[in-house]
Every structure is written in C-alpha cells, then in structure tokens.
N, C-alpha and C. Protein backbone atom coordinates (compact mmCIF):
# COMPACT_ATOMS: atom_id res chain seq x y z
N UNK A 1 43.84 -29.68 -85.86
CA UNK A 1 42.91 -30.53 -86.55
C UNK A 1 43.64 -31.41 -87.56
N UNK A 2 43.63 -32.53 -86.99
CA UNK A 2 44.96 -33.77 -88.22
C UNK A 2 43.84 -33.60 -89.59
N UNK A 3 42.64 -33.54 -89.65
CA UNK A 3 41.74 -34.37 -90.81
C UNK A 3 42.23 -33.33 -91.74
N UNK A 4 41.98 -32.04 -91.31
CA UNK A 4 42.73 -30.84 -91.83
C UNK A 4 43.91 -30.72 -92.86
N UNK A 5 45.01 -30.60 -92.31
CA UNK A 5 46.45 -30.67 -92.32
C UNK A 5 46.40 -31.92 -93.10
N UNK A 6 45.14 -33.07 -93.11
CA UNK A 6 45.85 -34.37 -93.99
C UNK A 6 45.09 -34.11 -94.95
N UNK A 7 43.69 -33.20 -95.10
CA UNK A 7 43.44 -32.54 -96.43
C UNK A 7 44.24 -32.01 -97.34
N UNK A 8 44.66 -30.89 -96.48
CA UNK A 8 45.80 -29.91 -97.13
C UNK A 8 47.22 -30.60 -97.42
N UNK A 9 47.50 -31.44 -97.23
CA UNK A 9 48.58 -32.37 -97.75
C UNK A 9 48.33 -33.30 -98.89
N UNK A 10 47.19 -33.91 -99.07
CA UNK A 10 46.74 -34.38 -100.28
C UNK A 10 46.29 -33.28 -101.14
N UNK A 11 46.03 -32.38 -101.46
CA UNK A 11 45.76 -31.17 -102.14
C UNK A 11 46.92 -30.73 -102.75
N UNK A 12 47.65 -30.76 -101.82
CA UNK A 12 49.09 -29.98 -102.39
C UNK A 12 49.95 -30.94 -103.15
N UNK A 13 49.96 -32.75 -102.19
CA UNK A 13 50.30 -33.03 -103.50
C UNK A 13 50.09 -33.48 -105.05
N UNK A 14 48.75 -33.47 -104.82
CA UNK A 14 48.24 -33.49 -106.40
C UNK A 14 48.19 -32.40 -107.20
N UNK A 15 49.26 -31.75 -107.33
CA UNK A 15 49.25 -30.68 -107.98
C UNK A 15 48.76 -29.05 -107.67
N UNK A 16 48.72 -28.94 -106.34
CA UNK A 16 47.99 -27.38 -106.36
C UNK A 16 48.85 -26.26 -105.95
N UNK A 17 50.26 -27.32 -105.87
CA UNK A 17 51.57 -26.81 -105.42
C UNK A 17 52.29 -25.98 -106.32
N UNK A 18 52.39 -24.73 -105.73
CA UNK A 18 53.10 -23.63 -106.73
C UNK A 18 54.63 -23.30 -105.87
N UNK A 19 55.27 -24.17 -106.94
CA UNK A 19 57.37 -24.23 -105.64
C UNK A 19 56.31 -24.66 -104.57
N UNK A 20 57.36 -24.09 -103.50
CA UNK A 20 57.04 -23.74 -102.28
C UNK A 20 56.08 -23.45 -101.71
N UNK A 21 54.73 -22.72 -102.64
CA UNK A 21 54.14 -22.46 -101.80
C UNK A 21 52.40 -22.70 -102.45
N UNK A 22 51.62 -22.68 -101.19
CA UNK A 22 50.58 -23.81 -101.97
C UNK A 22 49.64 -22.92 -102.23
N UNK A 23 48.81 -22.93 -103.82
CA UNK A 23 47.59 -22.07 -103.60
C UNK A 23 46.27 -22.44 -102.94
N UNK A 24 46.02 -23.61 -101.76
CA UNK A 24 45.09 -23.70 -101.31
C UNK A 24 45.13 -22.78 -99.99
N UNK A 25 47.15 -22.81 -99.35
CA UNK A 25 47.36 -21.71 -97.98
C UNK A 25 46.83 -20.37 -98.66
N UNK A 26 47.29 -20.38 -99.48
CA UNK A 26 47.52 -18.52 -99.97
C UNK A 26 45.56 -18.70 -100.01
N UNK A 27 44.87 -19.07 -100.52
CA UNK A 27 43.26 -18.45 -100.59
C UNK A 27 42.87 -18.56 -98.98
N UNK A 28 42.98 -19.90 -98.48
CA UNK A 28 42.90 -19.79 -97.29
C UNK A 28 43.67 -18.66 -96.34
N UNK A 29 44.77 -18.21 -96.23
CA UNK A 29 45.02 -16.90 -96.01
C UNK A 29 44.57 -15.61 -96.42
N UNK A 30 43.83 -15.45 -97.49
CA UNK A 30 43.72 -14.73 -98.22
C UNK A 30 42.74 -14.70 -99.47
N UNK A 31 41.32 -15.13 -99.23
CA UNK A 31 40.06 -15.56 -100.34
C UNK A 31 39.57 -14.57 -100.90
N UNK A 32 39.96 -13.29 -100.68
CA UNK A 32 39.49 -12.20 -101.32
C UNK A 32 40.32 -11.90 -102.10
N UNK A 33 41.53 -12.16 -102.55
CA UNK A 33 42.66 -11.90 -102.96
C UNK A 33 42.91 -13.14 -103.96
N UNK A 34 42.85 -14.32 -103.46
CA UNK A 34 43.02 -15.17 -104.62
C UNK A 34 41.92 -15.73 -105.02
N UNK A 35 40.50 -16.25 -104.62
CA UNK A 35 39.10 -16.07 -105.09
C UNK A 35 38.92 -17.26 -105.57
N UNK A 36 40.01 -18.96 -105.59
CA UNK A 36 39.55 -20.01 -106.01
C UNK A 36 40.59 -21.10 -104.83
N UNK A 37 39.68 -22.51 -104.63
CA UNK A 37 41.08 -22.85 -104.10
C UNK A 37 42.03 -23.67 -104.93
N UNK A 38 41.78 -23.34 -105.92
CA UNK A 38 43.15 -23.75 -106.89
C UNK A 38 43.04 -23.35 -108.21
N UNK A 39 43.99 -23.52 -108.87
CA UNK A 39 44.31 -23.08 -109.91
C UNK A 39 43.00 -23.23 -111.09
N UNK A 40 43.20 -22.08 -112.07
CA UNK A 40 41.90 -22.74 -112.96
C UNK A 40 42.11 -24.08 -113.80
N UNK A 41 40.91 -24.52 -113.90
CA UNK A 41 41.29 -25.95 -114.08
C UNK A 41 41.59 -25.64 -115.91
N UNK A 42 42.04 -27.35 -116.59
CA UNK A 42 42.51 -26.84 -117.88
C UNK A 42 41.17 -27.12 -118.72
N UNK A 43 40.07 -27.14 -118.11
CA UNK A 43 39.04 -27.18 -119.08
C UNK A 43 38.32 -25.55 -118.96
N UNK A 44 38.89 -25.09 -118.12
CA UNK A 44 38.06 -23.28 -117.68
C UNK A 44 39.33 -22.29 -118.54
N UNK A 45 40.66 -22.98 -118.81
CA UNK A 45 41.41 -22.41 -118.95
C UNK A 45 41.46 -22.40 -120.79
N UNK A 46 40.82 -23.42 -121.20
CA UNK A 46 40.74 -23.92 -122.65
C UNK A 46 39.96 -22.91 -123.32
N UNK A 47 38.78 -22.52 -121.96
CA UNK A 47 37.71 -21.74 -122.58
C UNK A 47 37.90 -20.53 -122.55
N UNK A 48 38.34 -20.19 -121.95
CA UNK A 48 39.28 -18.23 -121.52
C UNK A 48 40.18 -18.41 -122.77
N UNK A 49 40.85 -19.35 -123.34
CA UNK A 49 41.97 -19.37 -124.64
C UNK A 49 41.30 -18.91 -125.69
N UNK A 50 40.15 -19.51 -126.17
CA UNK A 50 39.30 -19.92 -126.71
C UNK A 50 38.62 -18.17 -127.39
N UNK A 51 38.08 -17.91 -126.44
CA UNK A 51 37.74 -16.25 -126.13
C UNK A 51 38.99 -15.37 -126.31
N UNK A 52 40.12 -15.59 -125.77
CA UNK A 52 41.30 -14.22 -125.56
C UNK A 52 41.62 -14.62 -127.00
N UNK A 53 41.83 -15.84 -128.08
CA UNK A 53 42.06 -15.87 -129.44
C UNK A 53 41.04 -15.50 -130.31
N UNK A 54 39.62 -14.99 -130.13
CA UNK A 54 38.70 -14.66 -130.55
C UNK A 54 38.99 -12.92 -130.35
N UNK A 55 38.62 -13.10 -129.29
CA UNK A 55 38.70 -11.03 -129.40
C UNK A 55 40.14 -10.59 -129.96
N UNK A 56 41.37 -11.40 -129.42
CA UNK A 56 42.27 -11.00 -130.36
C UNK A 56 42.16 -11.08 -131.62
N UNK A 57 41.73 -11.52 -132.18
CA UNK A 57 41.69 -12.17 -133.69
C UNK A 57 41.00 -10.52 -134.57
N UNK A 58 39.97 -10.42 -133.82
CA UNK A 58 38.98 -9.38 -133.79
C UNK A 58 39.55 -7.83 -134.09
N UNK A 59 40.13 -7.63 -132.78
CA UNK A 59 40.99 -6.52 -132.15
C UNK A 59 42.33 -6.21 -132.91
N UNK A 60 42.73 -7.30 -133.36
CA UNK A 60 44.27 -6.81 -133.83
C UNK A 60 44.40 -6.71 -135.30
N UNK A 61 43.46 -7.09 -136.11
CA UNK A 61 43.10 -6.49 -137.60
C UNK A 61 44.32 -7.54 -138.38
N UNK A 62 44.35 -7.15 -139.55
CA UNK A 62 45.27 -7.92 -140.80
C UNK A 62 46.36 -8.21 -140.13
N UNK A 63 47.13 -7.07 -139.38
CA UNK A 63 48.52 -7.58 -139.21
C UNK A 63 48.14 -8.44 -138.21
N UNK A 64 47.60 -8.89 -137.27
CA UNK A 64 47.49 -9.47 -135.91
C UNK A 64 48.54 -9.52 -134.82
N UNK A 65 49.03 -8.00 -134.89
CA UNK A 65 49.93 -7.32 -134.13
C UNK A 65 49.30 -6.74 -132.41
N UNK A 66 48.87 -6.88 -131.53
CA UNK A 66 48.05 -6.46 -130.47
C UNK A 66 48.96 -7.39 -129.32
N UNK A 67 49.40 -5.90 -128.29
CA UNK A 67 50.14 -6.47 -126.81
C UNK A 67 49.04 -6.94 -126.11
N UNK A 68 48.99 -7.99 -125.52
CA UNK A 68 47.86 -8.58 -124.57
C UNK A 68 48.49 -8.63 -123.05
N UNK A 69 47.75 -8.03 -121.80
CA UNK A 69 48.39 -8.47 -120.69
C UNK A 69 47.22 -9.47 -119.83
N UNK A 70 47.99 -10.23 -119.29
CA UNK A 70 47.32 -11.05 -118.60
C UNK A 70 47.22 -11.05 -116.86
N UNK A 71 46.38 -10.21 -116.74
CA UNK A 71 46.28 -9.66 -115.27
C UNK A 71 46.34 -11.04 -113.88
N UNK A 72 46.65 -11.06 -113.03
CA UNK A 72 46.91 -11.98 -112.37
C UNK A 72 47.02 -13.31 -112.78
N UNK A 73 48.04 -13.35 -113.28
CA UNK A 73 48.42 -14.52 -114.21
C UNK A 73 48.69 -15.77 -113.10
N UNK A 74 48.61 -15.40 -111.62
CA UNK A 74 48.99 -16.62 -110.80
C UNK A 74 50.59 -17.69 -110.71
N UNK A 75 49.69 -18.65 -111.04
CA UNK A 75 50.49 -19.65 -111.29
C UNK A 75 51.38 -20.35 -112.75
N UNK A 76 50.18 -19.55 -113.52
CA UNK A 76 50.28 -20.23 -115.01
C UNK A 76 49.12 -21.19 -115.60
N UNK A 77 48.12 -21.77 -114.88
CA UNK A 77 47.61 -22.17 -115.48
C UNK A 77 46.74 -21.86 -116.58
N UNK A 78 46.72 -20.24 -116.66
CA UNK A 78 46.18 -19.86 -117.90
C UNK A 78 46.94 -19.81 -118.75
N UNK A 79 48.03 -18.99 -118.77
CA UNK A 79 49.29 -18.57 -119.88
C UNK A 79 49.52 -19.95 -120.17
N UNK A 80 49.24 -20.90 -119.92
CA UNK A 80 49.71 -22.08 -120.81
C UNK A 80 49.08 -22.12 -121.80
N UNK A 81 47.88 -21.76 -121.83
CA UNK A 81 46.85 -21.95 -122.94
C UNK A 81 47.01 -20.51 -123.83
N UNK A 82 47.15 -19.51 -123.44
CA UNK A 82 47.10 -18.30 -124.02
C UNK A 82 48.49 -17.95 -124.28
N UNK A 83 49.85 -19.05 -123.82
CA UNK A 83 51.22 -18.37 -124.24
C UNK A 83 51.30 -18.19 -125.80
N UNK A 84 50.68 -18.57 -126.93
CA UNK A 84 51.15 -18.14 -128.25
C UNK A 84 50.85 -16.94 -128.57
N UNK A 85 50.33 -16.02 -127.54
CA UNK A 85 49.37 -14.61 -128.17
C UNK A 85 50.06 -13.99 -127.51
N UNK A 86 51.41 -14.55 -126.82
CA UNK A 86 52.60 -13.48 -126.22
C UNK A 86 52.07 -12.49 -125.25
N UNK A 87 51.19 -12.80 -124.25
CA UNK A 87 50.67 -12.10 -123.29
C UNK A 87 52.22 -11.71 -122.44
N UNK A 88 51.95 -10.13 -121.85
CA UNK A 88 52.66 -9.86 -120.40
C UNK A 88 51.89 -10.19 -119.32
N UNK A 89 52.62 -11.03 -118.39
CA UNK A 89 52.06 -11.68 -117.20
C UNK A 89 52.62 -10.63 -116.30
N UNK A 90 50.97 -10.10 -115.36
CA UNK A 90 50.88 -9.48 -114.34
C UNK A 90 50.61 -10.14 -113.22
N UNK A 91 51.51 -10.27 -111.85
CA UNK A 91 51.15 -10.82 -111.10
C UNK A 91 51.87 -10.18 -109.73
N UNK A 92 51.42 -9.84 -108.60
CA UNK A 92 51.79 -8.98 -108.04
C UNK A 92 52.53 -9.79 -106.40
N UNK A 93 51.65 -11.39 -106.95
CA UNK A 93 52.53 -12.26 -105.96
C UNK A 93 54.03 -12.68 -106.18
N UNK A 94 55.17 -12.21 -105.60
CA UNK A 94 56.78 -12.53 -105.19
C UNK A 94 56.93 -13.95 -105.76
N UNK A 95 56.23 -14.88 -105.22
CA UNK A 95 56.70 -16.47 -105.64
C UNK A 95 55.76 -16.84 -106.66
N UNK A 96 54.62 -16.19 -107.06
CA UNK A 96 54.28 -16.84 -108.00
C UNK A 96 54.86 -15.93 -109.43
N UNK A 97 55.37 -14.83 -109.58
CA UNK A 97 55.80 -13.55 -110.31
C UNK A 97 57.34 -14.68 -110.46
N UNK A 98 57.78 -15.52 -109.56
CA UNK A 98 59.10 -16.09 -109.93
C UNK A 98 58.83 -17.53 -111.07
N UNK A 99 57.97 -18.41 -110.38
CA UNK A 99 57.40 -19.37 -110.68
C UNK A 99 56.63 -19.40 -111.93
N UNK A 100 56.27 -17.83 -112.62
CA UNK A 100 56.31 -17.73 -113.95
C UNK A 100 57.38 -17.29 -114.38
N UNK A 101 57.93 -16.83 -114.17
CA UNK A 101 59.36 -16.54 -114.63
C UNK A 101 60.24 -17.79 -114.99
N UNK A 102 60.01 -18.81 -114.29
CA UNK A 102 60.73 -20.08 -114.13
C UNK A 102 59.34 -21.13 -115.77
N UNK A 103 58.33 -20.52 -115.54
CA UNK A 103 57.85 -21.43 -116.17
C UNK A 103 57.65 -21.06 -118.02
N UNK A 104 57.54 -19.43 -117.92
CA UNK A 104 57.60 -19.00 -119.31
C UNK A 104 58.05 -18.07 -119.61
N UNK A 105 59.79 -18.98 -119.69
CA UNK A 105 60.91 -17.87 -120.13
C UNK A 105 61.29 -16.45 -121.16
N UNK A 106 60.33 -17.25 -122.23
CA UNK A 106 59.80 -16.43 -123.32
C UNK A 106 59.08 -15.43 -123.47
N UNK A 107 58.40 -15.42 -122.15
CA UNK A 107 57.70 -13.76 -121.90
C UNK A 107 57.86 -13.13 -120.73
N UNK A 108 57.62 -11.99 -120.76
CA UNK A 108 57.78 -10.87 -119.90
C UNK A 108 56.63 -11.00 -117.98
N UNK A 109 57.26 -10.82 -117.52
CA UNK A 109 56.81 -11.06 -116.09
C UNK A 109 56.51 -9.47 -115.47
N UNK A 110 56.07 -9.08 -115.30
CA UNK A 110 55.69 -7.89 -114.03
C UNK A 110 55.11 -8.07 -113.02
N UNK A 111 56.03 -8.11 -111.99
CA UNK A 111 55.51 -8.10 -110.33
C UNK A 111 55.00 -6.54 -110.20
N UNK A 112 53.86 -6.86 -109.92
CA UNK A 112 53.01 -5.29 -110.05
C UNK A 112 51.78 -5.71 -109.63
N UNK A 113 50.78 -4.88 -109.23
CA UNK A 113 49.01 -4.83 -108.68
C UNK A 113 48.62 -4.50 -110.49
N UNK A 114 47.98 -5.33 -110.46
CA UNK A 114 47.06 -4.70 -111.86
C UNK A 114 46.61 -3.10 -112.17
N UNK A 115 46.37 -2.87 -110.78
CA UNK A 115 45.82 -1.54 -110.92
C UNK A 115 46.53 -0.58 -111.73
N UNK A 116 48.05 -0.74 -110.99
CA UNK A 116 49.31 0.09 -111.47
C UNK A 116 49.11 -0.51 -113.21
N UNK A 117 49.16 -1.09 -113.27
CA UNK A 117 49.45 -1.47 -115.06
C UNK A 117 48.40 -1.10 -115.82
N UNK A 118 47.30 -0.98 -115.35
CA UNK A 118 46.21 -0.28 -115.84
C UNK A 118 46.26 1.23 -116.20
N UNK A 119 46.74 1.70 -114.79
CA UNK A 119 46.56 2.83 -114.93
C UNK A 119 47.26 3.30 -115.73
N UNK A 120 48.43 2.64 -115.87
CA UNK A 120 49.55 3.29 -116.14
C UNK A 120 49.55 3.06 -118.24
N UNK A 121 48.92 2.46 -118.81
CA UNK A 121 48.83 2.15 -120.20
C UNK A 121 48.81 3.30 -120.41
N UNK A 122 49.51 3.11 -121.94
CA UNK A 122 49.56 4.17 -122.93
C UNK A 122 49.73 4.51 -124.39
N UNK A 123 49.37 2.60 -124.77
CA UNK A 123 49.01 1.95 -126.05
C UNK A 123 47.92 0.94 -126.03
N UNK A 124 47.25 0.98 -127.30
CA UNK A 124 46.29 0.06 -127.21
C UNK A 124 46.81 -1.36 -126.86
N UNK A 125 45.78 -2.26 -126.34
CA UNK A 125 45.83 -3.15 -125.70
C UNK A 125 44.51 -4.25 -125.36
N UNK A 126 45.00 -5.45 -125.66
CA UNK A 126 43.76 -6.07 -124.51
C UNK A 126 44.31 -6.86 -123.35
N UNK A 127 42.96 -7.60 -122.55
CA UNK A 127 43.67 -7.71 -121.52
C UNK A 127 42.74 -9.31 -121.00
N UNK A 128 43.73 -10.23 -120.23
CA UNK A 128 42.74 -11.32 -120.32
C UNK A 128 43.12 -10.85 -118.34
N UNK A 129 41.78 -11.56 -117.54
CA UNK A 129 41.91 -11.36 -116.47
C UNK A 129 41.55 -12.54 -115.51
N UNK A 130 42.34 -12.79 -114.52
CA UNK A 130 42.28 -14.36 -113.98
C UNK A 130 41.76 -13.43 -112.57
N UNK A 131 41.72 -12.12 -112.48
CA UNK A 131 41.37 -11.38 -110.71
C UNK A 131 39.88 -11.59 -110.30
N UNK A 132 39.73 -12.16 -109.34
CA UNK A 132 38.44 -12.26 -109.01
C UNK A 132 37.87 -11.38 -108.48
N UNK A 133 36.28 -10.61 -109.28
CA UNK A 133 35.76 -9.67 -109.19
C UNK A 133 34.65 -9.78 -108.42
N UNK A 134 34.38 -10.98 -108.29
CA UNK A 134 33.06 -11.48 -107.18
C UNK A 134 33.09 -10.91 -105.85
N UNK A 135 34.48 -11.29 -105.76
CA UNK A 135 34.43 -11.04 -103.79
C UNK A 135 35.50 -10.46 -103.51
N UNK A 136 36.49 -9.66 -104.51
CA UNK A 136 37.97 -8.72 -104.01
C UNK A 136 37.82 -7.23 -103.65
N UNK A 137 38.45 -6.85 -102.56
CA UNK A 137 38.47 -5.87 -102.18
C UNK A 137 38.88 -4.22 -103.14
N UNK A 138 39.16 -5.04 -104.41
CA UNK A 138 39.85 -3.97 -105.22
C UNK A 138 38.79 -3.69 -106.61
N UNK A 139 37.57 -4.78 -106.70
CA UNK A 139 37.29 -4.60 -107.73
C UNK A 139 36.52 -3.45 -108.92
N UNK A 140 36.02 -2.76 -107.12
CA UNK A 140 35.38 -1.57 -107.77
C UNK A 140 36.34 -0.72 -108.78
N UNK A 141 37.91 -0.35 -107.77
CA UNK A 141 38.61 -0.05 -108.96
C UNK A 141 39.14 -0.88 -110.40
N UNK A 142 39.35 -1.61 -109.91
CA UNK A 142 39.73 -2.57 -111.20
C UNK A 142 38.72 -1.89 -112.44
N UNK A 143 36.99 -2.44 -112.17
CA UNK A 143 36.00 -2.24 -112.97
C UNK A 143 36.42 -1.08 -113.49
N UNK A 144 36.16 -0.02 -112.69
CA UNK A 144 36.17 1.63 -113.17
C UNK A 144 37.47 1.66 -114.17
N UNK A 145 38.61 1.00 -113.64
CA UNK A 145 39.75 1.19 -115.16
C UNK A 145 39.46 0.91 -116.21
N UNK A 146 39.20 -0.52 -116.05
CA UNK A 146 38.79 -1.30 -117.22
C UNK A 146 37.61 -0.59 -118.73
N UNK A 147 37.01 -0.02 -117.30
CA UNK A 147 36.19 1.02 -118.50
C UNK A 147 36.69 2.31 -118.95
N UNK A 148 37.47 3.05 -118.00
CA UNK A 148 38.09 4.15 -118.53
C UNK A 148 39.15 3.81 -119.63
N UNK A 149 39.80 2.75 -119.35
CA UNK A 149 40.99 2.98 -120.35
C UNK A 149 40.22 2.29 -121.54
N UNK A 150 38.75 1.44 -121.28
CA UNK A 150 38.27 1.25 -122.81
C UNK A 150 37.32 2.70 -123.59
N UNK A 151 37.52 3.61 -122.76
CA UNK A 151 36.75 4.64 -123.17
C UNK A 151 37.73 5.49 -123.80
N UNK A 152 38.99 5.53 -123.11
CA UNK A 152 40.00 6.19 -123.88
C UNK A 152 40.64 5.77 -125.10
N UNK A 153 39.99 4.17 -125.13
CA UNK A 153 40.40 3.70 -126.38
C UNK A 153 41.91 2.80 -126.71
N UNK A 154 42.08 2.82 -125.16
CA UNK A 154 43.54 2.12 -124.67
C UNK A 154 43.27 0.33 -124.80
N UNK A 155 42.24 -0.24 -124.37
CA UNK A 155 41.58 -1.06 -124.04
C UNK A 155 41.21 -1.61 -125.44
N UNK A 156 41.16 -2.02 -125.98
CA UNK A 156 40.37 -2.78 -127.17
C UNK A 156 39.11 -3.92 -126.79
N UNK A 157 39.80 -4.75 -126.00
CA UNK A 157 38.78 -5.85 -125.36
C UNK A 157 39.53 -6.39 -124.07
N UNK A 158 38.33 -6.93 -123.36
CA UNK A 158 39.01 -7.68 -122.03
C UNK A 158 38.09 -9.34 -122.20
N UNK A 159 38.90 -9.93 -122.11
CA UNK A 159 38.34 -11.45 -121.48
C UNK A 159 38.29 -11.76 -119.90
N UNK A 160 37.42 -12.49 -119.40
CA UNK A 160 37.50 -12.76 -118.11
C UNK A 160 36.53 -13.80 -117.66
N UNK A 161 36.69 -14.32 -116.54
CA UNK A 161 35.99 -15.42 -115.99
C UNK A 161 35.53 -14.96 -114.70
N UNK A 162 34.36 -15.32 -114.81
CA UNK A 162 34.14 -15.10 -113.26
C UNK A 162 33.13 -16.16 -112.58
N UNK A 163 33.15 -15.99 -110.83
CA UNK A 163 32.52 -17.03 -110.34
C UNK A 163 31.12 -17.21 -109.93
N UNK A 164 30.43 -15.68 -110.44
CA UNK A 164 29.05 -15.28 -110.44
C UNK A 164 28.51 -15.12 -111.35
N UNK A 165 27.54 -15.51 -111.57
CA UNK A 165 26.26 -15.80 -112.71
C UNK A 165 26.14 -14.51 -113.53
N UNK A 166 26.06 -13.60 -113.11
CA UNK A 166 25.85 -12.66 -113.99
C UNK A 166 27.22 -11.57 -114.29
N UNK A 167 26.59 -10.75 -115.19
CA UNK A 167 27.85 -9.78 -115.68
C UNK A 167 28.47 -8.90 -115.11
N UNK A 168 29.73 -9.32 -114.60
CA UNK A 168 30.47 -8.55 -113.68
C UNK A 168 30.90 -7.09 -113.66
N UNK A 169 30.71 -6.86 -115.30
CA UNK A 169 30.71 -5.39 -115.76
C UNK A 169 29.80 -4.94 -116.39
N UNK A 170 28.42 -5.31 -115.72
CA UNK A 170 27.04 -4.95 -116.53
C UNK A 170 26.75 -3.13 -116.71
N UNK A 171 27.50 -2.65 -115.82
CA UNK A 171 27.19 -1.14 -115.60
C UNK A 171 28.03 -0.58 -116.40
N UNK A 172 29.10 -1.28 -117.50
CA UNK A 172 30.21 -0.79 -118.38
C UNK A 172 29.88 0.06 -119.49
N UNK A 173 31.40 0.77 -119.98
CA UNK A 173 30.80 1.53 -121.45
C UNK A 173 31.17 0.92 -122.56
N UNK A 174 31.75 -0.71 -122.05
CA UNK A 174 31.63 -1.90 -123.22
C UNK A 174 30.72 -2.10 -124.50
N UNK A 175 31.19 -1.62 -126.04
CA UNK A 175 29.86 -1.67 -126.85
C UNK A 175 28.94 -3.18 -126.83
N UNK A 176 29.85 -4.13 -126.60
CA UNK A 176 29.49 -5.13 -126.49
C UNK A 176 30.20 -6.34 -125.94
N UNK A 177 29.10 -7.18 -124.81
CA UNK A 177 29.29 -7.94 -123.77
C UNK A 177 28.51 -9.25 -123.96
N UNK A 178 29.42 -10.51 -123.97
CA UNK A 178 28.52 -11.87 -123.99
C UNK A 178 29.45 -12.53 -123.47
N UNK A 179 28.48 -13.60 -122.45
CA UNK A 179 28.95 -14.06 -121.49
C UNK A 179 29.11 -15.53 -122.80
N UNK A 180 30.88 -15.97 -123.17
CA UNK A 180 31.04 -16.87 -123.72
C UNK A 180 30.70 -18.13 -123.61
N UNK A 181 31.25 -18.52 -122.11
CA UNK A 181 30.67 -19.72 -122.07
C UNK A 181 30.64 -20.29 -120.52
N UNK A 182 30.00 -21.01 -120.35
CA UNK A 182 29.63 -21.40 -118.89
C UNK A 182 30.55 -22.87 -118.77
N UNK A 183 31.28 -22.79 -117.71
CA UNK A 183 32.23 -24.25 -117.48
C UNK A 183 31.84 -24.57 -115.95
N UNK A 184 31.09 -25.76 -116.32
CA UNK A 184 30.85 -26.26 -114.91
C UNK A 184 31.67 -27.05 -114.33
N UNK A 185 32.88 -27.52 -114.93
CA UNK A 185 34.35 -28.34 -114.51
C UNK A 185 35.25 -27.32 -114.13
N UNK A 186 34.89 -26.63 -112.68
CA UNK A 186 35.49 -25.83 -111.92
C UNK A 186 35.11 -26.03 -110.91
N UNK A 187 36.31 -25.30 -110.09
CA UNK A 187 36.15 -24.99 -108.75
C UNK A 187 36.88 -23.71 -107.98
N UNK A 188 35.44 -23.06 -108.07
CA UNK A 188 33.59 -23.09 -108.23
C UNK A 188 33.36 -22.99 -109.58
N UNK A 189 32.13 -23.61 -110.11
CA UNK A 189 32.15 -23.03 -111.68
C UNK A 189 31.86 -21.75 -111.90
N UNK A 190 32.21 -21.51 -113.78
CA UNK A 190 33.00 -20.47 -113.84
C UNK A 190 32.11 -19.74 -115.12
N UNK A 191 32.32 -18.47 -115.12
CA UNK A 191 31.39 -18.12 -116.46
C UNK A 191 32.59 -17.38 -117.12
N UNK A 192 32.58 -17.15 -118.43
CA UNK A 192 33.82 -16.62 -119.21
C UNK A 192 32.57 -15.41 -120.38
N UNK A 193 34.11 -14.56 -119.76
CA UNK A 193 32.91 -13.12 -120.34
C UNK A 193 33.77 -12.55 -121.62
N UNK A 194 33.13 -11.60 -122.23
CA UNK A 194 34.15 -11.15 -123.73
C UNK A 194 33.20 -9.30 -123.53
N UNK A 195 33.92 -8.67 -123.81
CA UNK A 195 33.81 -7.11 -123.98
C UNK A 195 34.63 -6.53 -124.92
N UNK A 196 34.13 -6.19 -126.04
CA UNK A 196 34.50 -5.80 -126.98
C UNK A 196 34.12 -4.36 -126.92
C-alpha cells in the first residue's frame, strides 16, 4: 500500500523519529505496549510537569529531597519537562533506554519492565507514569503495585495520564485522587491524574 508507507514517511519525518527507530512502527507493531502513535505532545507533557512538581512539592516536605522514577519514559518527551526533579528513567525498550541515555546524560537510565522496579523499591518514592493503562496487557499488575507499594508507604504519590475518561485507579487505596487536567491537544486526548 504506497498511500501507507508515504504516510509513515511523512510521520517519521516530522519528528516522531526516535534514532533509528520510529514510534509510529513500534505502536503499530505493538499498541498495547506503546498505547499512542507518538510521542506525548509538549502541551500533555507541560501538564504531567505541572502535576509531578505539585505532588512533589507536596511529598518531599522542607528539604525537597524525594527520588522520583519515571516509568516508561519512552522517548523523552516527558523527562524534558520533568528533568529538573531528577527523575530515574524507566524504560524497558533497548533503543529508546539508549536514546535517553544519549539525550539526558545527567540522569540515570534503567532498561527494565516497570514491574521489576516496582516491585523491587525499598525507599520512599514517587513515580510519574507515561504506561498506558487503558489497553496494556500488564496493567492489572502495574495497578495492584502501585497500590501495594502506596500502602506500604513506599509510594508517596503517582502522576499519570491516561487515554480514558475516567479513573484508571478508581478501585485504589489512594487517600486522594483528582483527575488534574484534561488536554485535548493530544493524540488521543489525554486526562492527567494525581494520587496522593
């Protein structure tokens, strides 16, 4: 199909190109797994900043000392907005785990599944999350961590966006949940959640 292939060539080169490799193939290979066909845009990404400097602000008290990880950090288009709060970028994709590495030298990279980094905490923490919970094969677990390790008290707060209307962790033991803000300059639009 040329109309195709001459889609996916204008796509990639206006920017949706990560190195080598494009995030419109990777969702199209793989939509349960990467959950947008491109990167979040920088007005969805302004608003996730916006929120992860709020609950941090919150969470990390006088000193404003608090490790933040940033669960499928992708490409970067979030950590651009959230690099001053010194997030660890989790990302479990090979070229894009390099391609932050290449893009923000200054912090720490882990090629890892979120799950593993979840599970595996053993200081307080918050956590901003770019994994799409709408339609991934993993999210039931994801959810269930997210609340255990905020029940254990590991967790302080999570930020997140998601591509469904309502609260993705409505069944949580979150004391408190508000959906921040609604960005309709996405694709798909996007709702940005806070759990404190």
């Amino acid at each position: 199909m040329p109309e195709v292939s001459s889609w996916l060539e204008s796509l990639e080169s206006d920017h949706v190109m990560a190195g080598s490799t494009s995030f419109v193939r990777k969702f199209l290979c793989d939509p349960q797994g990467v959950g947008a066909l491109a990167p979040a845009t920088r007005t969805l990404a302004g608003s996730v900043a916006r929120a992860a400097r709020e609950a941090h602000r919150r969470a990390a008290g006088h000193d404003g000392v608090l490790q933040m990880l940033e669960l499928g950090a992708g490409t970067g288009a979030l950590t651009s907005e959230i690099s001053a709060l010194n997030p660890v970028l989790v990302e479990k994709d090979a070229a894009w785990a390099s391609l932050l590495r290449l893009r923000f030298p200054g912090l720490e990279v882990r090629q890892e599944c979120a799950l593993e980094t979840l599970a595996s905490l053993s200081a307080p923490c918050g956590v901003v999350s770019s994994i799409p919970l709408w339609n991934n094969p993993q999210s039931g677990q994801l959810k269930q961590l997210l609340q255990s390790k905020y029940a254990e008290g590991l967790l302080l707060f999570c930020v997140l966006y998601t591509y469904g209307w309502t609260n993705p962790l409505r069944k949580g033991v979150f004391r408190h949940a508000h959906r921040a803000s609604f960005v309709p300059r996405s694709l798909p639009p996007a709702c940005v959640w806070i759990y404190q």
